[in-house]
N, C-alpha and C. Protein backbone atom coordinates (compact mmCIF):
# COMPACT_ATOMS: atom_id res chain seq x y z
N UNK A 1 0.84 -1.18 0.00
CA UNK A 1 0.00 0.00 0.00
C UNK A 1 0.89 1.24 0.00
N UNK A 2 0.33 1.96 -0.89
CA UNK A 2 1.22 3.24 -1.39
C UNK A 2 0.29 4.60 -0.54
N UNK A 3 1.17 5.73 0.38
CA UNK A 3 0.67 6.99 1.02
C UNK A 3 1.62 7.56 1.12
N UNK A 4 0.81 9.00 1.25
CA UNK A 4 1.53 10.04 1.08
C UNK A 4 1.69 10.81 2.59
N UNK A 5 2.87 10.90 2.65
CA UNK A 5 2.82 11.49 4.24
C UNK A 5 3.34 13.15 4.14
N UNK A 6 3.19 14.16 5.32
CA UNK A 6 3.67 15.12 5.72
C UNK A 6 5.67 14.23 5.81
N UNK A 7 7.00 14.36 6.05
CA UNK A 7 7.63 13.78 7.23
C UNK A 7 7.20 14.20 8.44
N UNK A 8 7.75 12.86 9.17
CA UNK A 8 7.52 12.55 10.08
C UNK A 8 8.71 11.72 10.80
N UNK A 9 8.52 11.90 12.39
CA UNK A 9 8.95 11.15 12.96
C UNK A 9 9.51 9.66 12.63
N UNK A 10 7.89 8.84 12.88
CA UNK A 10 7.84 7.72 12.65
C UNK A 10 8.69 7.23 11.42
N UNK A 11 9.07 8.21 10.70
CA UNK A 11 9.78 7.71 9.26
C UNK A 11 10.95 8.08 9.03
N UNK A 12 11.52 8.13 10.17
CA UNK A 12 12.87 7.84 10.12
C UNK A 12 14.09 7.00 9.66
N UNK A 13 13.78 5.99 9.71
CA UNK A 13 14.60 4.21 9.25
C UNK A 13 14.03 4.71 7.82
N UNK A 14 12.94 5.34 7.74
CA UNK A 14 12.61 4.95 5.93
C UNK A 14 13.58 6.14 5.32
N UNK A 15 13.57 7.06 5.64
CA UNK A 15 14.22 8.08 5.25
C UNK A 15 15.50 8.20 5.64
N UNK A 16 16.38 7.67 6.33
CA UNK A 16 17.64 7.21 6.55
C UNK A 16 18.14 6.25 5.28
N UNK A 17 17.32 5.04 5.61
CA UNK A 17 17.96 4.00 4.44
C UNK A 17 17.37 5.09 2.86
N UNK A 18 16.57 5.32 2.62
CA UNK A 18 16.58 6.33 1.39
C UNK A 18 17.25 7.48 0.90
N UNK A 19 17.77 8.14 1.95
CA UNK A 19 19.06 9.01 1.72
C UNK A 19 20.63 8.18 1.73
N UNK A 20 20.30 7.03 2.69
CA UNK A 20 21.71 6.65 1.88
C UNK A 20 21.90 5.89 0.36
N UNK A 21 21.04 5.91 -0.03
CA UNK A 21 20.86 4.99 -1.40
C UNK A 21 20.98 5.95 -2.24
N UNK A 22 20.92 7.38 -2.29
CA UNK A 22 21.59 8.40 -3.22
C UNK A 22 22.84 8.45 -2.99
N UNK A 23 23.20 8.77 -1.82
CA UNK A 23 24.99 8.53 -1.15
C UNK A 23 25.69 7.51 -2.15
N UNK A 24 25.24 5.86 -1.94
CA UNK A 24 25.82 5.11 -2.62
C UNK A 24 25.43 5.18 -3.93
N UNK A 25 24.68 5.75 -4.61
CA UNK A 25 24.49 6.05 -6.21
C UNK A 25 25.18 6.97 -6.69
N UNK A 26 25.93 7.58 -5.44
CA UNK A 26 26.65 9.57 -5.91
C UNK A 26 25.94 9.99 -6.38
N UNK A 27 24.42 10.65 -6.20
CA UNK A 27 23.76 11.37 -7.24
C UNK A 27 23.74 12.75 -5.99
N UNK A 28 24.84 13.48 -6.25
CA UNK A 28 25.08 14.44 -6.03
C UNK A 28 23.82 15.38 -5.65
N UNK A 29 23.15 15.86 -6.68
CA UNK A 29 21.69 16.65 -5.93
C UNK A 29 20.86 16.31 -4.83
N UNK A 30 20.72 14.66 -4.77
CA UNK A 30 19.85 14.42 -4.14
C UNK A 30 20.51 14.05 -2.82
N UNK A 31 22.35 14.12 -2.50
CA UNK A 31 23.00 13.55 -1.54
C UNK A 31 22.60 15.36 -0.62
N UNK A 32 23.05 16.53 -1.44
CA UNK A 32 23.18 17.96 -0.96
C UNK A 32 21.67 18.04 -0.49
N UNK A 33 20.69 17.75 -1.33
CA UNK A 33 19.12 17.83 -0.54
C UNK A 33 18.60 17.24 0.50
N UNK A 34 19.18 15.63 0.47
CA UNK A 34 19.01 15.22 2.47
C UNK A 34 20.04 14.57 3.05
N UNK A 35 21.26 15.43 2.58
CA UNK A 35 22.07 15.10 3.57
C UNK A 35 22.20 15.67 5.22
N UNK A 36 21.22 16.71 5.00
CA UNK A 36 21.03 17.21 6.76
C UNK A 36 19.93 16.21 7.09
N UNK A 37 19.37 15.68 6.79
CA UNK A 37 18.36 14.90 7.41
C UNK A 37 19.31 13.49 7.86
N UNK A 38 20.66 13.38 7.28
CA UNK A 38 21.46 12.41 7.55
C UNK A 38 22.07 12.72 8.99
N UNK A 39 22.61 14.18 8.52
CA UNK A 39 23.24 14.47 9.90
C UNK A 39 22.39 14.68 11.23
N UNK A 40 21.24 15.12 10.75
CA UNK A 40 20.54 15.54 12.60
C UNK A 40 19.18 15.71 11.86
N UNK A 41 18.50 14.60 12.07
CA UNK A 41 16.66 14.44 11.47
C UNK A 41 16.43 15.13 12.35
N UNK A 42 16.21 15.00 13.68
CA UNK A 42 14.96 16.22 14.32
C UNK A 42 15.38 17.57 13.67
N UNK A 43 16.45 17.90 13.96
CA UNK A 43 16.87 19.45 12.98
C UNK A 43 16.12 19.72 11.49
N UNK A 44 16.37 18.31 10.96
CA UNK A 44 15.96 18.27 9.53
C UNK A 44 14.56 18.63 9.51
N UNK A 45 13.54 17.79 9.91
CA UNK A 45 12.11 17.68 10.29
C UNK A 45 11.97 19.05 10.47
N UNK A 46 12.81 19.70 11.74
CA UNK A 46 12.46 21.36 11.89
C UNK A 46 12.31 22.23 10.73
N UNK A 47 13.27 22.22 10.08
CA UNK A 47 13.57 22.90 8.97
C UNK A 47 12.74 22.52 7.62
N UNK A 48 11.86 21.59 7.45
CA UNK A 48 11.22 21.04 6.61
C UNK A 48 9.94 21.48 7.11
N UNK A 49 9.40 21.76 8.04
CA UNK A 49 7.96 22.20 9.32
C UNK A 49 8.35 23.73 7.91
N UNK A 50 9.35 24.39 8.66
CA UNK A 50 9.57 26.03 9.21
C UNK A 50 9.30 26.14 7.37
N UNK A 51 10.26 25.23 6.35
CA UNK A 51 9.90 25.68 4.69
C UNK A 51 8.61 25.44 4.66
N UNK A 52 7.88 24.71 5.09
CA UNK A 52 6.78 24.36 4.42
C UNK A 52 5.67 25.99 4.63
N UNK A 53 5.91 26.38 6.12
CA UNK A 53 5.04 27.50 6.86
C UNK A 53 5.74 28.70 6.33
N UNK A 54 7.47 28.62 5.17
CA UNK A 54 7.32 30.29 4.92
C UNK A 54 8.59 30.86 6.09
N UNK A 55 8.77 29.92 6.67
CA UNK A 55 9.75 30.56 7.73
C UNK A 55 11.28 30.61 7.86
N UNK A 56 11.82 31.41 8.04
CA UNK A 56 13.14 31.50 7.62
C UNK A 56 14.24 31.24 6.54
N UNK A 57 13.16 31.25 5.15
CA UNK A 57 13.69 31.11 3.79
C UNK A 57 14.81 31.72 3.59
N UNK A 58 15.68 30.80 2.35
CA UNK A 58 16.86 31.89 1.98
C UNK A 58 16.62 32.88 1.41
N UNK A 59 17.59 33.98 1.14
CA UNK A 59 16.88 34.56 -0.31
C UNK A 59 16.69 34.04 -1.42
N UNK A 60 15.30 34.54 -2.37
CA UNK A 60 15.02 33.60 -3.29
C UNK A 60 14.33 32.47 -3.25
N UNK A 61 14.29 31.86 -2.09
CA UNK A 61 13.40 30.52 -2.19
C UNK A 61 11.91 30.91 -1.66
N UNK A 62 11.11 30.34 -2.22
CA UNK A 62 9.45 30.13 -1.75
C UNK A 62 9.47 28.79 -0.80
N UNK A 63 8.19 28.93 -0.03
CA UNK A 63 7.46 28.02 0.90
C UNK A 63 7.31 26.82 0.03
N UNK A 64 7.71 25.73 0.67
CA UNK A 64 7.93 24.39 -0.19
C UNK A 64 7.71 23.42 0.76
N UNK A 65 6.80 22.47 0.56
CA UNK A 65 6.29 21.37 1.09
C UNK A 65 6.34 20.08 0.90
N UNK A 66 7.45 19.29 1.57
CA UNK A 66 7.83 17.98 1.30
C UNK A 66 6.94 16.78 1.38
N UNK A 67 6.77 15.76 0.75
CA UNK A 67 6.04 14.74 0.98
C UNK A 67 6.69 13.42 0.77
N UNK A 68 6.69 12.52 1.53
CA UNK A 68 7.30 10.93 1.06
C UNK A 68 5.92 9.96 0.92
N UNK A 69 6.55 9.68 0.02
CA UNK A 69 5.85 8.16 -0.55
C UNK A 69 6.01 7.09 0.29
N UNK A 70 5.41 6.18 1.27
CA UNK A 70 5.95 5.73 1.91
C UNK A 70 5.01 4.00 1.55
N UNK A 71 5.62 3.31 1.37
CA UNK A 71 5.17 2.01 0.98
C UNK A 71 4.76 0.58 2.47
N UNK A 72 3.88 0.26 2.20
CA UNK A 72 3.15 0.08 3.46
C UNK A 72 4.15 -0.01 5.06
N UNK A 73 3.82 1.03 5.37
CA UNK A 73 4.19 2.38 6.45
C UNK A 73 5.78 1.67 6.62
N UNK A 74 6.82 1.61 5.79
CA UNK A 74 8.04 1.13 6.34
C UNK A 74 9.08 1.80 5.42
N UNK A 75 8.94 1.72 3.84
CA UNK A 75 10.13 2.12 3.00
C UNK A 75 9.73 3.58 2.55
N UNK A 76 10.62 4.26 2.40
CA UNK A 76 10.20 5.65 1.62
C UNK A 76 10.51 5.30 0.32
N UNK A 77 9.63 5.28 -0.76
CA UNK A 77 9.91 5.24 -2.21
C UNK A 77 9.65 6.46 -3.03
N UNK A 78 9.80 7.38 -2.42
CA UNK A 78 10.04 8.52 -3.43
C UNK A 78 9.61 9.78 -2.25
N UNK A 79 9.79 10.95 -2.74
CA UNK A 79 9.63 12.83 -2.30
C UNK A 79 9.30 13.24 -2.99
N UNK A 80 8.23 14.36 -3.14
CA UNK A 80 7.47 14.85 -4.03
C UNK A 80 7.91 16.31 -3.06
N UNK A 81 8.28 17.32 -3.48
CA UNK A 81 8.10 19.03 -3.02
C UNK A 81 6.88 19.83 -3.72
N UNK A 82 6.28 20.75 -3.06
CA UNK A 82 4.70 21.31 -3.62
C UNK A 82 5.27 22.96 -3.28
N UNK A 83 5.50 23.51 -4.15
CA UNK A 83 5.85 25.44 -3.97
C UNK A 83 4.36 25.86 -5.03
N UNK A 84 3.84 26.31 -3.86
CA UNK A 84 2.54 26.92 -4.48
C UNK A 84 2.82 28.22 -5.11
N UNK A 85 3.80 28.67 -4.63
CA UNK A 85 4.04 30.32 -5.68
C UNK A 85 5.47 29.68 -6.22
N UNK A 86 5.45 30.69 -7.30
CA UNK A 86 7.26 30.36 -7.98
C UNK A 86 7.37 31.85 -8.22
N UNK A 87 9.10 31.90 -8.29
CA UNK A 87 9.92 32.69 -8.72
C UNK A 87 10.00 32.75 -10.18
N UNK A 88 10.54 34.07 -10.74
CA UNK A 88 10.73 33.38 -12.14
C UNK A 88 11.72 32.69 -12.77
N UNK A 89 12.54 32.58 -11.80
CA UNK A 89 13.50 31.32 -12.06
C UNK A 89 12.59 29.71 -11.87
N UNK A 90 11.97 29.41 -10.85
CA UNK A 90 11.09 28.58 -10.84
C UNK A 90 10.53 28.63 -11.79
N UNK A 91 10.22 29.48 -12.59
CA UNK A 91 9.13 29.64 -13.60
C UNK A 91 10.13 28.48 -14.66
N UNK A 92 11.47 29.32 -14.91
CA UNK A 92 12.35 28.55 -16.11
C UNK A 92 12.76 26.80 -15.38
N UNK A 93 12.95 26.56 -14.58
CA UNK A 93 13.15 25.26 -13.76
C UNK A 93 13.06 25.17 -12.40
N UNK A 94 12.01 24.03 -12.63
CA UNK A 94 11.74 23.31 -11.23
C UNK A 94 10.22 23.64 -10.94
N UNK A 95 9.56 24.85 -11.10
CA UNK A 95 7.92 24.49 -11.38
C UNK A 95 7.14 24.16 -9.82
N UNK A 96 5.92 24.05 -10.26
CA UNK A 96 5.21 24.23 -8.78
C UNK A 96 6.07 22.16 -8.24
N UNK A 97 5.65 21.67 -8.42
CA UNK A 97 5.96 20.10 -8.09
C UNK A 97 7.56 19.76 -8.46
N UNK A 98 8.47 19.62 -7.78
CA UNK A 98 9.76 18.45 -8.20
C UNK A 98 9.02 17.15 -7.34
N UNK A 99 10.14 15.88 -7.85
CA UNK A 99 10.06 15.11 -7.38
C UNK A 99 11.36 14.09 -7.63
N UNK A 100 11.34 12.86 -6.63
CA UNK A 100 12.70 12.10 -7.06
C UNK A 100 12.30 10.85 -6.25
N UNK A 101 12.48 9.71 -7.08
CA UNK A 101 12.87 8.09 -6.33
C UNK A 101 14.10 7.89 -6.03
N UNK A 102 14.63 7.22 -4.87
CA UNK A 102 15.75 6.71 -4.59
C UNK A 102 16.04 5.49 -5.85
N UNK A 103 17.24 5.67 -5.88
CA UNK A 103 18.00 4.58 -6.85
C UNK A 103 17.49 3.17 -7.08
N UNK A 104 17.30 2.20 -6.15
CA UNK A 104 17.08 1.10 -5.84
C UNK A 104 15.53 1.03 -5.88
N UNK A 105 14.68 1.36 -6.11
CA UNK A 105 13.42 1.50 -6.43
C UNK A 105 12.85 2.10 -7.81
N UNK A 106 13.83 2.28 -8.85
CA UNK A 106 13.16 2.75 -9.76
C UNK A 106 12.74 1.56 -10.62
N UNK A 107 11.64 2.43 -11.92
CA UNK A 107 11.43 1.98 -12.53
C UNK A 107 10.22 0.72 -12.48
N UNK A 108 9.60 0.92 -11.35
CA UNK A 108 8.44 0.25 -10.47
C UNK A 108 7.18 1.09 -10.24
N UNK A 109 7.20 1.96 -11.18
CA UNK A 109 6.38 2.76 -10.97
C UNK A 109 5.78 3.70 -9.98
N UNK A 110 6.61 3.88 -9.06
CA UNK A 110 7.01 5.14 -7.91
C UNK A 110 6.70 6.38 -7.97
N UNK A 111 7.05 7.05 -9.11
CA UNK A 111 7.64 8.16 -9.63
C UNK A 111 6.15 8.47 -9.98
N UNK A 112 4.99 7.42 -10.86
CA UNK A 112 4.21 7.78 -11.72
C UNK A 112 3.43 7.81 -10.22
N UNK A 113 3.38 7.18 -9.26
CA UNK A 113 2.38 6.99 -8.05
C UNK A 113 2.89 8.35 -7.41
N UNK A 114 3.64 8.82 -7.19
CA UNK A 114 4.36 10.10 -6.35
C UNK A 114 3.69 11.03 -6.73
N UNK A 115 3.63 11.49 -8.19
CA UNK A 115 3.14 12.91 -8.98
C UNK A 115 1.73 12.34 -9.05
N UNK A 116 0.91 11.74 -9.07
CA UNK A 116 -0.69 11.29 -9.08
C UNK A 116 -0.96 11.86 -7.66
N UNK A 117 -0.60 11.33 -6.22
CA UNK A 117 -0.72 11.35 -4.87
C UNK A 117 -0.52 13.16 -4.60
N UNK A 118 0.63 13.90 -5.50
CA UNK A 118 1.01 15.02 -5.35
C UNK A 118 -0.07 15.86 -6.02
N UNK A 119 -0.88 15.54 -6.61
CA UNK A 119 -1.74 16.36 -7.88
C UNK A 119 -2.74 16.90 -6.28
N UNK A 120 -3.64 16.20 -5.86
CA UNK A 120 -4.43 16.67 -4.78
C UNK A 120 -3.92 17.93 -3.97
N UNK A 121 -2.64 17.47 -3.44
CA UNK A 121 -2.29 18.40 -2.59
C UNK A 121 -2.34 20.08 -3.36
N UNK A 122 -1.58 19.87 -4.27
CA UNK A 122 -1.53 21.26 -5.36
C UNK A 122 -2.99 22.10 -5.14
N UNK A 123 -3.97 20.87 -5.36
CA UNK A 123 -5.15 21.40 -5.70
C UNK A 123 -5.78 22.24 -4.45
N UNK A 124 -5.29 21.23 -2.88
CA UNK A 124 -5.31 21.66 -1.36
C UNK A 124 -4.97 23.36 -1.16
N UNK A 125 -3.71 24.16 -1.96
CA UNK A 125 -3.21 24.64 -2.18
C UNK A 125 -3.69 25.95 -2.86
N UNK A 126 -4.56 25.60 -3.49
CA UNK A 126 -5.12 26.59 -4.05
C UNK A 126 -4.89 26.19 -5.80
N UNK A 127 -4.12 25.60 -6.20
CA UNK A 127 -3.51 25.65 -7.43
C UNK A 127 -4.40 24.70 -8.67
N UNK A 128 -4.66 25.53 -9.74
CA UNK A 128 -5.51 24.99 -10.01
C UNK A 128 -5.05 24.36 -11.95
N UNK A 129 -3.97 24.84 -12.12
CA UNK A 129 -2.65 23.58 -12.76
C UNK A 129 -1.53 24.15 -12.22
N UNK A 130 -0.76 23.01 -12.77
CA UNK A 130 0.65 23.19 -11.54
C UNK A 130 1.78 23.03 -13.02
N UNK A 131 2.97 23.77 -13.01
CA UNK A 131 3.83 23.66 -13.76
C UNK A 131 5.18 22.58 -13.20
N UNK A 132 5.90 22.27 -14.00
CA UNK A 132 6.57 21.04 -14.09
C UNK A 132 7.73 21.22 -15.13
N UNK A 133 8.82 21.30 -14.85
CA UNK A 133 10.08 21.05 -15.95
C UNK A 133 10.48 19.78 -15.89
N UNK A 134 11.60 19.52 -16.48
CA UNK A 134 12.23 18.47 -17.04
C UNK A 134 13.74 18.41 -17.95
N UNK A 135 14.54 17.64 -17.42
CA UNK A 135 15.34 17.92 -18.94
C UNK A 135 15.03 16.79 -19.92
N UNK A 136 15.09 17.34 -21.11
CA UNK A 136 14.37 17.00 -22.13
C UNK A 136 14.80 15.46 -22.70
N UNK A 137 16.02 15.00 -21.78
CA UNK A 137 16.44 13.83 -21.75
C UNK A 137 16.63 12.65 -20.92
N UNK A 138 15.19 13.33 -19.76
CA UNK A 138 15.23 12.46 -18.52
C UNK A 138 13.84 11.87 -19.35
N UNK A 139 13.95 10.43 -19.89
CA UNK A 139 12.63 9.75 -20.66
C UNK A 139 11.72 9.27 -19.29
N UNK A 140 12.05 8.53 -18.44
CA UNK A 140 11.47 8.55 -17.03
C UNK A 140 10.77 9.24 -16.49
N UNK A 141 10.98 10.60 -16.28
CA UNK A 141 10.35 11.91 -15.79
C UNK A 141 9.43 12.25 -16.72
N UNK A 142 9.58 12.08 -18.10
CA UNK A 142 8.93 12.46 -19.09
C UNK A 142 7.30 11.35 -19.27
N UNK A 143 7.73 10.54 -19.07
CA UNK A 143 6.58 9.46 -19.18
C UNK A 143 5.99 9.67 -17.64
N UNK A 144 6.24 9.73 -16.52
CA UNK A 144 5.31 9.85 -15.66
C UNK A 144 4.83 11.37 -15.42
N UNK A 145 5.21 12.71 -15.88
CA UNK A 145 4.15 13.66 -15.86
C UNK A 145 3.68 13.34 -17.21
N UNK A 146 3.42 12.91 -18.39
CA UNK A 146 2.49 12.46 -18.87
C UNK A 146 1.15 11.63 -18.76
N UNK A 147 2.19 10.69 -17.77
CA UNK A 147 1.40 9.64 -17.82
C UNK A 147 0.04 10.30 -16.71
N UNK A 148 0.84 11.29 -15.94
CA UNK A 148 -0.33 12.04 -15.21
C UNK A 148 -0.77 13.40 -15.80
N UNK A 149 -1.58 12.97 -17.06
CA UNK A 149 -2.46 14.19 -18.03
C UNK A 149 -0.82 15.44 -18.03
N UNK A 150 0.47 15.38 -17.92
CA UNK A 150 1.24 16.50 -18.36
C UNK A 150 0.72 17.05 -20.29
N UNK A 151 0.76 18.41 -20.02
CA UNK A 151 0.45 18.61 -21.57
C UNK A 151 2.27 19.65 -21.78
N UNK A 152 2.51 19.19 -22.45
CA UNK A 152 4.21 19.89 -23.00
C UNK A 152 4.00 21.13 -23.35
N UNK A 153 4.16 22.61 -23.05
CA UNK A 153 4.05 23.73 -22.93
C UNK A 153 5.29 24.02 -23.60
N UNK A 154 6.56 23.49 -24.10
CA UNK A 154 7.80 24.07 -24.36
C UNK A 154 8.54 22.74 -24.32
N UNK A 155 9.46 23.07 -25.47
CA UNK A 155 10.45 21.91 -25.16
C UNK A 155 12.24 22.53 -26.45
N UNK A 156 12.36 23.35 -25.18
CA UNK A 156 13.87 23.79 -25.76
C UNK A 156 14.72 24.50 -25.26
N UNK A 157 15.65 25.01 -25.89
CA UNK A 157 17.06 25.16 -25.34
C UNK A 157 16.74 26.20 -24.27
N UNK A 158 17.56 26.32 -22.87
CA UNK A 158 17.40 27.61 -22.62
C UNK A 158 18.90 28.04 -22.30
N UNK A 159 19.31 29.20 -22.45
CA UNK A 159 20.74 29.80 -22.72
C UNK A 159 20.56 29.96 -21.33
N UNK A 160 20.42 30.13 -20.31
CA UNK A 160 20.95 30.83 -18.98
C UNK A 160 20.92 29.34 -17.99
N UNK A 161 20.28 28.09 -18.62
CA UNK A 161 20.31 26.57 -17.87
C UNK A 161 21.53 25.85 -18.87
N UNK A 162 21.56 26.34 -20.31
CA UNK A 162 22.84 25.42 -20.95
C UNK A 162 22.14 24.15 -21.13
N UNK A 163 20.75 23.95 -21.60
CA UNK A 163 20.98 22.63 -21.53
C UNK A 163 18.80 22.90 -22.27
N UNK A 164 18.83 21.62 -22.68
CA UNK A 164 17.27 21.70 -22.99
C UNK A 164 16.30 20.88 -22.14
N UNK A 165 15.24 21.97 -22.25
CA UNK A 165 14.42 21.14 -21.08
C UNK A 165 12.94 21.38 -21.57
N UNK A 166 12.11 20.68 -21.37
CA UNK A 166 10.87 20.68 -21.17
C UNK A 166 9.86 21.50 -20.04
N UNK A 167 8.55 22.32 -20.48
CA UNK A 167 7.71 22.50 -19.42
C UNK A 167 6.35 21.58 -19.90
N UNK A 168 6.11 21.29 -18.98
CA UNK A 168 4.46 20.73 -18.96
C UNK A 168 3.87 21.08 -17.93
N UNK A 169 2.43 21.46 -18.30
CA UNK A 169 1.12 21.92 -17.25
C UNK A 169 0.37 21.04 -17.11
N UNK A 170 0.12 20.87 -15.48
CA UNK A 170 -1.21 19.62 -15.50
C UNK A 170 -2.39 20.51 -14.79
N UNK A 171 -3.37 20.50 -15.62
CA UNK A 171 -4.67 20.59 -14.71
C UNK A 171 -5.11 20.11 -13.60
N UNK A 172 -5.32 20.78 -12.46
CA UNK A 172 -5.64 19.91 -11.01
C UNK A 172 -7.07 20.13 -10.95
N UNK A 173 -7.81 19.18 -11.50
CA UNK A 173 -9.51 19.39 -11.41
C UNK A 173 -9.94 18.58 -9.78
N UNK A 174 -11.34 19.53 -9.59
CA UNK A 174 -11.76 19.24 -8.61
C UNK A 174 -12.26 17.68 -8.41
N UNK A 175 -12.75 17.35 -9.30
CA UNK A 175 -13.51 16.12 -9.16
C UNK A 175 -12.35 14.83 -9.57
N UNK A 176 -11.27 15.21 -9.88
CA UNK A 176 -9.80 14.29 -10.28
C UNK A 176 -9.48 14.01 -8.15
N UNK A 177 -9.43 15.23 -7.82
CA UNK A 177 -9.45 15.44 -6.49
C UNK A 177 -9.76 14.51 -5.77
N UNK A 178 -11.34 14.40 -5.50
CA UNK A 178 -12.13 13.47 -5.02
C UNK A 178 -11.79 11.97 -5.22
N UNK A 179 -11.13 11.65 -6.36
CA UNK A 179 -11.14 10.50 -6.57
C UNK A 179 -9.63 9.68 -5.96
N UNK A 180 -8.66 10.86 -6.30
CA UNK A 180 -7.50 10.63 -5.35
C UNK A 180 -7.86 10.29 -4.11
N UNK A 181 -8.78 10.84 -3.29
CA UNK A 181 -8.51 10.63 -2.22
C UNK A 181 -9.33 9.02 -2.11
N UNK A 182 -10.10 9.08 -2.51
CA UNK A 182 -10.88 7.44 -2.56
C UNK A 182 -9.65 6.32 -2.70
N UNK A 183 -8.52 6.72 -3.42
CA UNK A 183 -8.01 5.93 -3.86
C UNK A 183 -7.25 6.08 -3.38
N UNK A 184 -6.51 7.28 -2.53
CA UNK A 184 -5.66 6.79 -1.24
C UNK A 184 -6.20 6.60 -0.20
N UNK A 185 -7.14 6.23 -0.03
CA UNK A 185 -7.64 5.79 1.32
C UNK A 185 -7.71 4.06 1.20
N UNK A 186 -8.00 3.44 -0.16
CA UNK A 186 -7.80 2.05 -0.47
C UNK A 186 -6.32 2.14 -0.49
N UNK A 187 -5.41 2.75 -0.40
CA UNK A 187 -4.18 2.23 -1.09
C UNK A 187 -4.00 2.47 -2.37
């Protein structure tokens, strides 16, 4: 059974063994994004509370709201982040929703269950489609915001990222809403 949690406490061991499985993959972004949750989780947890409420941001960053995927209540299989406002750098990459599976779990369809589970919350939010980048050569990323109604808004070079990327918009309808939740409440 697949849910979507706030972190938490209780999910500690899941989120320990899931941050070290980027460690041993070296995937660099995702080692710099929870490696404080490696060093001191209650700290981490704090600081994940305080982004989510708006509080003590860097400069430049918006209120951002973490979520784990957590597979019947023991493994974390993926993080979904929800920034209901963007910057206009957000605007060019990274979008209202990122998301990421640990190494050892891909390709199991995680990723496509993560951004489905994440669509509600957006909608919680006020947001009523949510933007989404990509680089234009992650085929993975590309098939699961599709596979969740993504419609491709852009797909090219941008000179100030060096590199080409994709936007897609998903509609967060109300009655899509309702049905999420039916269906996380079965699992």
């Amino acid at each position: 059974m697949l849910t979507l949690h706030s972190p938490d406490e209780r999910f500690r061991e899941a989120f320990l063994t899931a941050a070290r499985d980027y460690v041993r993959a070296g995937e660099a972004k995702s080692i710099d994004r929870y490696q404080a949750g490696l060093d001191n989780f209650p700290a981490y947890l704090r600081f994940l509370r305080e982004m989510a409420e708006g509080v003590g941001l860097r400069p430049g960053w918006v209120a951002m709201s973490y979520f784990w995927l957590i597979e019947d209540d023991v493994r974390l299989v993926g993080v979904s982040r929800l920034r209901p406002k963007l910057t206009p750098a957000l605007e060019i990459e990274g979008g209202h929703i990122g998301y990421d599976v640990p190494p050892s779990v891909r390709r199991k369809g995680y990723g496509t269950q993560l951004l489905r589970l994440t669509l509600p919350r957006a909608r919680e939010v006020g947001l009523s489609k949510v933007l989404l980048t990509v680089d234009s050569d992650n085929v993975a990323s590309i098939r699961i915001i599709e596979s969740n109604g993504g419609r491709l808004e852009f797909d090219g070079y941008v000179g100030s990222l060096g590199r080409v990327i994709r936007r897609y918009t998903i509609e967060v309808e109300p009655q899509n809403l309702a049905c999420d939740r039916r269906a996380d409440a079965r699992g």
